[in-house]
N, C-alpha and C. Protein backbone atom coordinates (compact mmCIF):
# COMPACT_ATOMS: atom_id res chain seq x y z
N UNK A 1 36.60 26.85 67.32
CA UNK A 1 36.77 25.78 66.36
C UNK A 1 38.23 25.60 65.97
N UNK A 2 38.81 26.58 66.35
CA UNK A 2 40.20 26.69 65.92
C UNK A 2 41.51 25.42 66.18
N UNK A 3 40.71 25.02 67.07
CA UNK A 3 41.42 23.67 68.45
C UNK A 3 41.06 21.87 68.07
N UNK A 4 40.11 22.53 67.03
CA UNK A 4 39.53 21.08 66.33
C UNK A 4 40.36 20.98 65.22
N UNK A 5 40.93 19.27 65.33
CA UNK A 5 41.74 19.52 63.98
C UNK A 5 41.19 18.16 62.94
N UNK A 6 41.41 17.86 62.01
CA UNK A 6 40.76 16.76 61.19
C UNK A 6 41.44 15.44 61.87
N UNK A 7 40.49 14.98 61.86
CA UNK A 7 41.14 13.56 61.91
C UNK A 7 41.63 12.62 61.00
N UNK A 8 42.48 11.57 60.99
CA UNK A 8 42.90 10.79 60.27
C UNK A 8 41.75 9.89 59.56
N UNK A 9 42.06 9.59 58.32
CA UNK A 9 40.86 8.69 57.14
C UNK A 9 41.59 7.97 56.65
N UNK A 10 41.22 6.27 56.74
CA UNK A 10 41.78 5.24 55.70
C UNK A 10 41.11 5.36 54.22
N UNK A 11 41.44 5.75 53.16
CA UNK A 11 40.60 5.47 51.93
C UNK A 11 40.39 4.60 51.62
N UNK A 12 40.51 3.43 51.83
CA UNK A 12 40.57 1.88 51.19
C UNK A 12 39.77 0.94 52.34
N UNK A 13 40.33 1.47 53.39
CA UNK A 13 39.09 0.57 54.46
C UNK A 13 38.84 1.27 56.15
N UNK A 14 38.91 0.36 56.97
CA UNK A 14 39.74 -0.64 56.92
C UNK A 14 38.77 -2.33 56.36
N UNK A 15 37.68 -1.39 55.99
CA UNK A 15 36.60 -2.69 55.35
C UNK A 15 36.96 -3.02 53.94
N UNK A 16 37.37 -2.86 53.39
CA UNK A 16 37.60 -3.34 52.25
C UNK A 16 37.81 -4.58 52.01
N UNK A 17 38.71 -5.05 52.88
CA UNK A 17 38.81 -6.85 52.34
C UNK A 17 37.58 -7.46 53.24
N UNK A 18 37.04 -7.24 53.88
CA UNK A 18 35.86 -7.62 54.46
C UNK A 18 34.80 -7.45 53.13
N UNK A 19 34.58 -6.36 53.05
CA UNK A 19 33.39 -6.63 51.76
C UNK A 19 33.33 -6.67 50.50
N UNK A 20 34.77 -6.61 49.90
CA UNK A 20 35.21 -6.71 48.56
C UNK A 20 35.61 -8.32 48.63
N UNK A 21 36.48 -8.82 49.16
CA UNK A 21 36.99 -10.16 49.13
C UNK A 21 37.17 -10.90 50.74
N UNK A 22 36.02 -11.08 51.07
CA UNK A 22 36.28 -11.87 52.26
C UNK A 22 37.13 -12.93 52.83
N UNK A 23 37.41 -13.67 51.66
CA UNK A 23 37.83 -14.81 52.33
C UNK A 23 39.13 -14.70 51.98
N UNK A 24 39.97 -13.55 51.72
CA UNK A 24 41.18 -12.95 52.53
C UNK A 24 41.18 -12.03 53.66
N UNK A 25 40.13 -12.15 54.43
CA UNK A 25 40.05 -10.80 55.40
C UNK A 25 39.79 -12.23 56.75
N UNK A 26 39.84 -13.56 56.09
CA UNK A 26 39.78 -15.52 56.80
C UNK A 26 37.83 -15.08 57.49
N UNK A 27 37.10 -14.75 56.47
CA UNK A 27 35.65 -14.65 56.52
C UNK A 27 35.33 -15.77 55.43
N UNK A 28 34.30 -16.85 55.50
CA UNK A 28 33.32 -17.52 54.43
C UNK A 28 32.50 -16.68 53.87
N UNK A 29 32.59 -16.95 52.07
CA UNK A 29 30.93 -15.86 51.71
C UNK A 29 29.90 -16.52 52.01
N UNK A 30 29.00 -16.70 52.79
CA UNK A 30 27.75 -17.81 53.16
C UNK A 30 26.41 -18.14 51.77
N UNK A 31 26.35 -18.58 51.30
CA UNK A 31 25.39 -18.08 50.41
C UNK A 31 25.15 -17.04 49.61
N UNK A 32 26.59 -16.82 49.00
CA UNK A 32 26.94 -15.77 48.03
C UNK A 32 27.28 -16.47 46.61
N UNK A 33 27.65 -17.82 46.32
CA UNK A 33 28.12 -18.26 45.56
C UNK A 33 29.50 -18.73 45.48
N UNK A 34 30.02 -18.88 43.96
CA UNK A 34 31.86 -18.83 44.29
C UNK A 34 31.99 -17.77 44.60
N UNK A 35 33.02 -17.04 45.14
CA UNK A 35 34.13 -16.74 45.52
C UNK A 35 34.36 -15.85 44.27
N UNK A 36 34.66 -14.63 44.02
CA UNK A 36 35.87 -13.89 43.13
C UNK A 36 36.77 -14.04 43.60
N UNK A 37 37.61 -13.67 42.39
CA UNK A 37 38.78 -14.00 42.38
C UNK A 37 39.51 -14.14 41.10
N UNK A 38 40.91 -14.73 41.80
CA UNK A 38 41.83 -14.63 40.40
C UNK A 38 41.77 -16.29 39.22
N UNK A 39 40.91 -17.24 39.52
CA UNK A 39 40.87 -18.11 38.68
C UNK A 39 39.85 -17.59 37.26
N UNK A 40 39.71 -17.04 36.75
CA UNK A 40 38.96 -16.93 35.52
C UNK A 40 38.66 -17.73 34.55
N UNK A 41 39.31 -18.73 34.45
CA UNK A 41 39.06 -20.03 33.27
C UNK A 41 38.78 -21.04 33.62
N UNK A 42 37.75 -22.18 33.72
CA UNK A 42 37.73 -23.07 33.47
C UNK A 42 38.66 -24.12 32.94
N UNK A 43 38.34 -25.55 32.93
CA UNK A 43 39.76 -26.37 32.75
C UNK A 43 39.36 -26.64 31.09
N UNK A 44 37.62 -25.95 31.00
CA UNK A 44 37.56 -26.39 29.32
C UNK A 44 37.67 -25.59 28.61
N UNK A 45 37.89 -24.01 29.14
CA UNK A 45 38.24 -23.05 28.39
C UNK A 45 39.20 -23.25 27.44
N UNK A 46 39.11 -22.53 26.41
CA UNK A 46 40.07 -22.90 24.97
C UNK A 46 41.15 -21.43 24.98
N UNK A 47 42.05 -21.53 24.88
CA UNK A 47 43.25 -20.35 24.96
C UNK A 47 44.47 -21.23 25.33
N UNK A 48 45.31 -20.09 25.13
CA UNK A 48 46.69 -19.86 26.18
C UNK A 48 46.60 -19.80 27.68
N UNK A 49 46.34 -20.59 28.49
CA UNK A 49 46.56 -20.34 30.11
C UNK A 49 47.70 -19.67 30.49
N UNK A 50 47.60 -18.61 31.04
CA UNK A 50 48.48 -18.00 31.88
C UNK A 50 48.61 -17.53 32.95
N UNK A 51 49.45 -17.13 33.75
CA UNK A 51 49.99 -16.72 35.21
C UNK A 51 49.96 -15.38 35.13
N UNK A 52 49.23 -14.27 35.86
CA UNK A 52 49.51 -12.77 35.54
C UNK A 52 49.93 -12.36 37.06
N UNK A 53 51.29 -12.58 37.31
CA UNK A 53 51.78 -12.04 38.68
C UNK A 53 52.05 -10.31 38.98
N UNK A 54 51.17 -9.62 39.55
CA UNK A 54 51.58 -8.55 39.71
C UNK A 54 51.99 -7.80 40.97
N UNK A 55 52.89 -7.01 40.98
CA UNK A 55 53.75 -6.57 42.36
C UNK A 55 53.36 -4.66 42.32
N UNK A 56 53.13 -4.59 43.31
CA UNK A 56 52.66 -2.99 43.59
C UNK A 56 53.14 -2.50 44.62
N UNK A 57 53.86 -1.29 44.33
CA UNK A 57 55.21 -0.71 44.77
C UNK A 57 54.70 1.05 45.19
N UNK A 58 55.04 1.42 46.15
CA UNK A 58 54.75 2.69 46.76
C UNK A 58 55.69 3.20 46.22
N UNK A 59 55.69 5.14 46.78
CA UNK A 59 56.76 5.83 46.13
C UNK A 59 58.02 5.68 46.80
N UNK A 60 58.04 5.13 47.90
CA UNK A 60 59.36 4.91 48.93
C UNK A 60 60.34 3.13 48.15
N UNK A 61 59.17 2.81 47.17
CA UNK A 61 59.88 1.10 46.67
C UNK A 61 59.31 0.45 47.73
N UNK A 62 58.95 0.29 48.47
CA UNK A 62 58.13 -0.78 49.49
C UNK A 62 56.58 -1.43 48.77
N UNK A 63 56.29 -2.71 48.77
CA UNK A 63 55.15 -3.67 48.28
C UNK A 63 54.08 -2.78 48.89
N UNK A 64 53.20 -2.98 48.23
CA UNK A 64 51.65 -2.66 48.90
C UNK A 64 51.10 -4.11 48.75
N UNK A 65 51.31 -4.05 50.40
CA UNK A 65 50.69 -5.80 50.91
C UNK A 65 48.97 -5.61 50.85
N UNK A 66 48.60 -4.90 51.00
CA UNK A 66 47.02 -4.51 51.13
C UNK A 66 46.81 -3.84 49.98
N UNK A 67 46.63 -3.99 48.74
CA UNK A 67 45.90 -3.60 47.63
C UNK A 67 45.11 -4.02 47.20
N UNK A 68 43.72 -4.09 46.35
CA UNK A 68 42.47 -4.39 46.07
C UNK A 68 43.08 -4.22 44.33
N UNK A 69 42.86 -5.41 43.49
CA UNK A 69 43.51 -5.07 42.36
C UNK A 69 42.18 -6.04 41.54
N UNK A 70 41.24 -5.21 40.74
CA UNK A 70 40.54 -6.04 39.41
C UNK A 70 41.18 -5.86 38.01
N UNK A 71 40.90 -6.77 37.35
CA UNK A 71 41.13 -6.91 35.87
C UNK A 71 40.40 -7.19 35.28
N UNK A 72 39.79 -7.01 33.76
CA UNK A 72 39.03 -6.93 32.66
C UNK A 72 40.09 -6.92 31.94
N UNK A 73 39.61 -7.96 31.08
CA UNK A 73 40.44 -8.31 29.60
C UNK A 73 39.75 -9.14 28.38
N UNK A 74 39.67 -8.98 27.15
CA UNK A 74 39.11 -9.61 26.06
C UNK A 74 39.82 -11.10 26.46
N UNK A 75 39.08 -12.12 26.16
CA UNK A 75 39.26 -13.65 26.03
C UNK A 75 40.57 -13.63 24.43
N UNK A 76 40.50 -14.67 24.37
CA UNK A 76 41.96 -15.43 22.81
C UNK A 76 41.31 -14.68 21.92
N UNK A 77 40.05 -14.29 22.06
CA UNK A 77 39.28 -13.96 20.68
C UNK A 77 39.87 -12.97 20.15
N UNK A 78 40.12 -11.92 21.66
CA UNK A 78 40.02 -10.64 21.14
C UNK A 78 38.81 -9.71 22.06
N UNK A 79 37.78 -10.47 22.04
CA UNK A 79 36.44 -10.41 22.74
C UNK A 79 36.40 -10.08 23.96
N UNK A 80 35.67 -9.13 24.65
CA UNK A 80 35.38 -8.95 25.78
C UNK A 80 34.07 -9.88 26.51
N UNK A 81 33.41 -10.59 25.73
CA UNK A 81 31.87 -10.80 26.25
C UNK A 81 32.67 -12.44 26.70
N UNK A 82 32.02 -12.51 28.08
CA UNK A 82 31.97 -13.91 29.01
C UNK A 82 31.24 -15.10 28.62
N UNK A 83 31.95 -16.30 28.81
CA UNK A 83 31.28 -17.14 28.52
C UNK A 83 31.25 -18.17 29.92
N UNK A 84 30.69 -19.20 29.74
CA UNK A 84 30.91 -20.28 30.72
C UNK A 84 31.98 -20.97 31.16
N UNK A 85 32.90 -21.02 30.33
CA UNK A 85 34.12 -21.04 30.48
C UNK A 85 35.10 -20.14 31.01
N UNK A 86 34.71 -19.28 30.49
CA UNK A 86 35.79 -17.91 31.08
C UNK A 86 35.24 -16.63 31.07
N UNK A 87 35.42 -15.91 32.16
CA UNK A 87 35.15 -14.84 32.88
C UNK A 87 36.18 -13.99 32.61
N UNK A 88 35.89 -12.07 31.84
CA UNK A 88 36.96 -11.70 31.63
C UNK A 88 36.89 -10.82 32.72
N UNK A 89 36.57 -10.94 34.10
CA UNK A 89 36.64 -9.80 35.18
C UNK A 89 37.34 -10.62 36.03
N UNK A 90 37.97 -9.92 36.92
CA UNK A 90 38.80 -10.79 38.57
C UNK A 90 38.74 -10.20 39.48
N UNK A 91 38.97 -10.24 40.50
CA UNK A 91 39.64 -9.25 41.92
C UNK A 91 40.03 -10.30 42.66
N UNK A 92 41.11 -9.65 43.01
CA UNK A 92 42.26 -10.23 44.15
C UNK A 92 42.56 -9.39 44.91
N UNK A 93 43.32 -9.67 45.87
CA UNK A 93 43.55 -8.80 46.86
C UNK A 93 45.43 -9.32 47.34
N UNK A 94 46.07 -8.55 47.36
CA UNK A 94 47.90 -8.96 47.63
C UNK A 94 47.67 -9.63 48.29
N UNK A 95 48.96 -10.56 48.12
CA UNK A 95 48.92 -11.26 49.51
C UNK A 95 49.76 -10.98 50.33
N UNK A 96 49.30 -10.94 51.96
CA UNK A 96 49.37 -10.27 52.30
C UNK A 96 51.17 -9.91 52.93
N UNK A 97 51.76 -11.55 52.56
CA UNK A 97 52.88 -11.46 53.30
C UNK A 97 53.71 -11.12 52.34
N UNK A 98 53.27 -11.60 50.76
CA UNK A 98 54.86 -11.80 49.66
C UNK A 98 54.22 -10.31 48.56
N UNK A 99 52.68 -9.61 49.24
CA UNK A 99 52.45 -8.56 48.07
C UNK A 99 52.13 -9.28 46.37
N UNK A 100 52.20 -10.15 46.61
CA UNK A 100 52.04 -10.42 44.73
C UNK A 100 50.31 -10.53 44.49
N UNK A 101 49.95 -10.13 43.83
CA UNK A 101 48.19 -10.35 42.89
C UNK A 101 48.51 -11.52 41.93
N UNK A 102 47.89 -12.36 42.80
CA UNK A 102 47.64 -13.62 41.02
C UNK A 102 46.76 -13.71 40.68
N UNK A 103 46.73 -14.01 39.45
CA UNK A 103 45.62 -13.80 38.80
C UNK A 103 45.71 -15.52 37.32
N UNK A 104 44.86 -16.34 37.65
CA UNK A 104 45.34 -17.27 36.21
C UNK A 104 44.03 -17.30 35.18
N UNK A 105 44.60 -17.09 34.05
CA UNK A 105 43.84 -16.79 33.41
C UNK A 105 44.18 -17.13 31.97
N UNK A 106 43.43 -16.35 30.68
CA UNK A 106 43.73 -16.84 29.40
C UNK A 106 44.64 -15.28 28.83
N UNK A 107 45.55 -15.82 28.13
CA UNK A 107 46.18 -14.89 27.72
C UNK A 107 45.00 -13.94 26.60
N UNK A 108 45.21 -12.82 26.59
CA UNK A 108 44.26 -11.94 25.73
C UNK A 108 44.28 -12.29 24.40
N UNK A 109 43.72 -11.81 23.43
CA UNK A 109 43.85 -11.51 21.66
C UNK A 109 43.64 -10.29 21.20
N UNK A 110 44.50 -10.13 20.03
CA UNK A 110 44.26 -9.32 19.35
C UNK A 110 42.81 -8.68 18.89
N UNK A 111 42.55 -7.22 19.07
CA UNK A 111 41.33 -6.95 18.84
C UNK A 111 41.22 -5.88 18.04
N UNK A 112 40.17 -5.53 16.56
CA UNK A 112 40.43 -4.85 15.83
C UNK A 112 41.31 -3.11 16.08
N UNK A 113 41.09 -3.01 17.64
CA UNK A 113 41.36 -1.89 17.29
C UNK A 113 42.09 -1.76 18.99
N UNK A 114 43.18 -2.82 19.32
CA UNK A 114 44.17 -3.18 20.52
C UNK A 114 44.71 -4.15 20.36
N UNK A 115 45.97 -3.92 20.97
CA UNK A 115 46.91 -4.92 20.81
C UNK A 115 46.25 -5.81 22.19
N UNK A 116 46.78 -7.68 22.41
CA UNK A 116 46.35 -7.97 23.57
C UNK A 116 46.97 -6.99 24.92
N UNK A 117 45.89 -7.31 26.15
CA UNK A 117 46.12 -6.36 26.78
C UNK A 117 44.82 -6.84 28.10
N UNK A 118 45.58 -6.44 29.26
CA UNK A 118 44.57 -6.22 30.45
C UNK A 118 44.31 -5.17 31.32
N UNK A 119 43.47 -4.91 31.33
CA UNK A 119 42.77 -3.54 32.58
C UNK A 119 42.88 -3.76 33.45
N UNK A 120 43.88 -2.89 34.40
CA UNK A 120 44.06 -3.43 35.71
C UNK A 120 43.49 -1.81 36.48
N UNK A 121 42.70 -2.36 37.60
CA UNK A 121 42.16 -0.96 38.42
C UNK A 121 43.03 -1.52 39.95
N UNK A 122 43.34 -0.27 40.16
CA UNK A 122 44.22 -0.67 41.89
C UNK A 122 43.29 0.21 42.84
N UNK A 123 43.17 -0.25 44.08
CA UNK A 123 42.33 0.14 45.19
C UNK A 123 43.48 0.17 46.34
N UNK A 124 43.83 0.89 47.20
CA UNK A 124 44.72 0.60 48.14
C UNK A 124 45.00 1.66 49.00
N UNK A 125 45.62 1.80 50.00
CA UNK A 125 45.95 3.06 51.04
C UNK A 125 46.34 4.15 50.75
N UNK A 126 45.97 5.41 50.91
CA UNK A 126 46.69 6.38 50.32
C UNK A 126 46.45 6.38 48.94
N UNK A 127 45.17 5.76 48.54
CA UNK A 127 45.11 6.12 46.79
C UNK A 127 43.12 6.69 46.96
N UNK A 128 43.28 8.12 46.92
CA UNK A 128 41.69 8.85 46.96
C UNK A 128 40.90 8.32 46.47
N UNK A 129 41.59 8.12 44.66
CA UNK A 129 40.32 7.56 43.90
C UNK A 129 41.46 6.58 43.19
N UNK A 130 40.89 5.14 42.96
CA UNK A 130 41.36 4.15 42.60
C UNK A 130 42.05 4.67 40.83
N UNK A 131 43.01 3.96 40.91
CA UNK A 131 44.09 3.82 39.58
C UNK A 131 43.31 2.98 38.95
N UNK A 132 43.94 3.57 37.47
CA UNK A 132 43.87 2.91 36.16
C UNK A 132 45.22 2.58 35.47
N UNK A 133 45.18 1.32 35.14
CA UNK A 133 46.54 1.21 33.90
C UNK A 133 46.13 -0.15 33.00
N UNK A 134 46.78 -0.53 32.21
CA UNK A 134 46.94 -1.11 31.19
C UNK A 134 48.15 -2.28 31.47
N UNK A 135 47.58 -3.34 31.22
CA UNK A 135 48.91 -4.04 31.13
C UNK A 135 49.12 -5.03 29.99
N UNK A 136 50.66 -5.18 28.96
CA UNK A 136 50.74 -5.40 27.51
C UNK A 136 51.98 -6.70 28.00
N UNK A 137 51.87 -7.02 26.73
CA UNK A 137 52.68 -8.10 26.48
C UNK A 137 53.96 -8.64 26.18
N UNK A 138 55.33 -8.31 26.56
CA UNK A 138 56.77 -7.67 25.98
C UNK A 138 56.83 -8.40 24.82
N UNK A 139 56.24 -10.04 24.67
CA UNK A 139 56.63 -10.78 23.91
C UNK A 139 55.06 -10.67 22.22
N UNK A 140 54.63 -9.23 22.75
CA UNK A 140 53.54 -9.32 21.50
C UNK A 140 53.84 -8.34 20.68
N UNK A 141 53.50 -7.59 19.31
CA UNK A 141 53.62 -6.60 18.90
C UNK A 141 52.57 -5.29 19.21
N UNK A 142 52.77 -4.64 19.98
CA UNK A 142 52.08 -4.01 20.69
C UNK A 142 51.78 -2.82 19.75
N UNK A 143 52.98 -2.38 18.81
CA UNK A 143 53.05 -0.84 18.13
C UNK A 143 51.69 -0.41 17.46
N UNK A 144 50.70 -0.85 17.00
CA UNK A 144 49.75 -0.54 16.70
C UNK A 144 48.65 0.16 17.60
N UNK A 145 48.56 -0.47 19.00
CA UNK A 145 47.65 -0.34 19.97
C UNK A 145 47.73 1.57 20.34
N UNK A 146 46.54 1.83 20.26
CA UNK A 146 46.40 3.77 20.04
C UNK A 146 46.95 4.01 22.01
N UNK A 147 47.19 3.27 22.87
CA UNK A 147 46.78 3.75 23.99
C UNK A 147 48.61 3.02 24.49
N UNK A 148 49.09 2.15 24.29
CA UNK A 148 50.82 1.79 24.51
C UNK A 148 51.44 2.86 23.26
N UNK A 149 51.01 3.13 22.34
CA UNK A 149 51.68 4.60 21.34
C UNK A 149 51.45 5.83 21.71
N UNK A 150 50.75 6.24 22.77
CA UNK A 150 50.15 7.59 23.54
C UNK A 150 51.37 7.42 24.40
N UNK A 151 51.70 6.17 25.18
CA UNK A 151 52.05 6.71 26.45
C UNK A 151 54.06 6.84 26.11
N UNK A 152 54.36 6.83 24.80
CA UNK A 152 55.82 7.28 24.24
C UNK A 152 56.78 6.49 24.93
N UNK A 153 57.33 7.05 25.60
CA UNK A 153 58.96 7.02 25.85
C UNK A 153 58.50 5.71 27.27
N UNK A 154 57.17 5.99 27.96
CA UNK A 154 57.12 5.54 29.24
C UNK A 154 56.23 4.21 28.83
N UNK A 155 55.87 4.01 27.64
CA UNK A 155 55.50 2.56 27.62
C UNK A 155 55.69 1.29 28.26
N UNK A 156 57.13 1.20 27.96
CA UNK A 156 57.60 0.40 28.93
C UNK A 156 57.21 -0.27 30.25
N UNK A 157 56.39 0.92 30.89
CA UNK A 157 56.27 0.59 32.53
C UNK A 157 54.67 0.00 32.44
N UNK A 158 54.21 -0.62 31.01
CA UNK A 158 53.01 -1.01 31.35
C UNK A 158 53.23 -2.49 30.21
N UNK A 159 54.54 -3.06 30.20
CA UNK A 159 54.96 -4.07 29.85
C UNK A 159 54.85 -5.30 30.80
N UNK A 160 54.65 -6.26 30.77
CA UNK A 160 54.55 -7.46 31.52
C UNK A 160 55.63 -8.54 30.83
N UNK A 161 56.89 -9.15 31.78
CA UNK A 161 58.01 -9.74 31.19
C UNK A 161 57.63 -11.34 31.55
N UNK A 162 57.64 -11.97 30.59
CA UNK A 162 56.97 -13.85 30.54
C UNK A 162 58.19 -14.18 31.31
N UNK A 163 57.73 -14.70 32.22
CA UNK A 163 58.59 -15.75 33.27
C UNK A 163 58.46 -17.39 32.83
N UNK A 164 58.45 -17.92 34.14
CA UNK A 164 58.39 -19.63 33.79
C UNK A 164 57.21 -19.80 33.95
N UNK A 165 56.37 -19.25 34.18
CA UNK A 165 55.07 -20.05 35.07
C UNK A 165 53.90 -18.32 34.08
N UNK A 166 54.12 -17.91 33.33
CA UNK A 166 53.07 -16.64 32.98
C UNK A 166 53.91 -15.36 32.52
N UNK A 167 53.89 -14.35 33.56
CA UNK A 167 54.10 -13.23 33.30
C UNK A 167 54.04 -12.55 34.58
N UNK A 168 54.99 -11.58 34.38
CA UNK A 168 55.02 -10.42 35.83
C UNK A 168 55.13 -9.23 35.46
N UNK A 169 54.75 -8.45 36.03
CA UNK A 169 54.01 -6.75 36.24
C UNK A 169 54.53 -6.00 37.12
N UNK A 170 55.44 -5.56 37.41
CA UNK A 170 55.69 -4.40 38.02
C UNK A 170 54.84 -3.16 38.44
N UNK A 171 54.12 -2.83 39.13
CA UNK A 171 53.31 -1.24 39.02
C UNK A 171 53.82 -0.60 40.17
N UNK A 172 54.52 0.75 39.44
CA UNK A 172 55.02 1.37 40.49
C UNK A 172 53.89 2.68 40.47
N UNK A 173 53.46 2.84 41.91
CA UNK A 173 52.06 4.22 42.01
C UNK A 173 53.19 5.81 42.21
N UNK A 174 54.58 5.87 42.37
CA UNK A 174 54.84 7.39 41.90
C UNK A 174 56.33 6.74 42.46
N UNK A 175 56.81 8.00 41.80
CA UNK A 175 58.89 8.25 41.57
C UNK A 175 59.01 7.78 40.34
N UNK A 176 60.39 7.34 39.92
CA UNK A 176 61.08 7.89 38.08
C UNK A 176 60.66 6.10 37.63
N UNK A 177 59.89 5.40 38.22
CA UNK A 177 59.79 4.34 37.30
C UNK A 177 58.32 3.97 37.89
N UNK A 178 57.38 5.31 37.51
CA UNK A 178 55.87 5.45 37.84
C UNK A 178 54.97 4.61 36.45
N UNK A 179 54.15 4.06 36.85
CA UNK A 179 53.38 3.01 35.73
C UNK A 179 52.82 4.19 35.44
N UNK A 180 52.36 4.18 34.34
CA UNK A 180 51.66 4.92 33.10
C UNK A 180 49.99 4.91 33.89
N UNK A 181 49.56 5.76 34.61
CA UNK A 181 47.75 5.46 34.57
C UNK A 181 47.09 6.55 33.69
N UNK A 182 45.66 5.96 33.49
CA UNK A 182 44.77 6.65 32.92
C UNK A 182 43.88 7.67 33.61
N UNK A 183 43.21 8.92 32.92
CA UNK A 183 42.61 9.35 33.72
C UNK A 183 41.31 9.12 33.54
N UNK A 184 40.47 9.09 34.79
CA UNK A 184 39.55 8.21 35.11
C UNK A 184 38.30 8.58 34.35
């Protein structure tokens, strides 16, 4: 047995965009319905519309063009519960040439006991068991929120900076400017 050695394992697929999000893997869902994805609002949804661009960065600084990225977030309310209008779950998948996750959606609210804020879970190569992080608002008052006051000095790296068109996200998965995750 000594001569047998392990073989190589993709953790993420190579099925993953096949059965998580097909119609970036250029598959139709046939009789599945819409489509997930990163549109979450309706045009009659009531909020702030926004752009949530996020970029995901290995430990070498290179994009992760192939990442599997969902989000959960409370609606303007504050609220987590869905309505017909707006859906607070997503999945996207990078794209594949420029790496960015879009996602458009309603900006979050304040909730008795969090500042606004979105749940972002990452799925991708070389990650065993999928990431957790948080992503906050530079332009909100965050200091209250029990979980951006835990993470101290490294808060920062789970800040999102308002551009022209939304907001952008940085997530770096390891080295000295590593996003803050949770444990699972």
């Amino acid at each position: 047995m000594a001569d047998f050695k392990e073989s190589p394992s993709q953790t993420a697929g190579p099925y993953v965009h096949i059965g998580l999000a097909p119609q970036m893997a250029g598959l139709e869902q046939r009789g599945l319905g819409a489509e997930l994805g990163g549109v979450m609002a309706s045009d009659a949804a009531k909020g702030e519309r926004i752009t949530l661009d996020l970029y995901i960065y290995d430990g070498e600084g290179a994009l992760v063009k192939d990442a599997l990225v969902e989000i959960w977030q409370p609606g303007p309310d504050g609220d987590f519960g869905t309505t017909d209008d707006f859906a607070n779950w997503g999945r996207q998948l990078a794209n594949f040439e420029t790496g960015c996750v879009r996602f458009e959606t309603l900006k979050p609210g304040f909730s008795t006991e969090a500042a606004p804020h979105i749940l972002i879970w990452i799925a991708a190569r070389g990650i065993n068991i999928a990431l957790t992080t948080r992503v906050y608002f530079e332009d909100e008052d965050n200091s209250s929120d029990p979980v951006f006051e835990l993470a101290g000095s490294r808060a920062g790296t789970m800040l999102a900076k308002r551009t022209n068109v939304g907001y952008r996200h940085d997530i770096y998965l390891q080295g000295e400017r590593e996003t803050v995750f949770m444990d699972a």
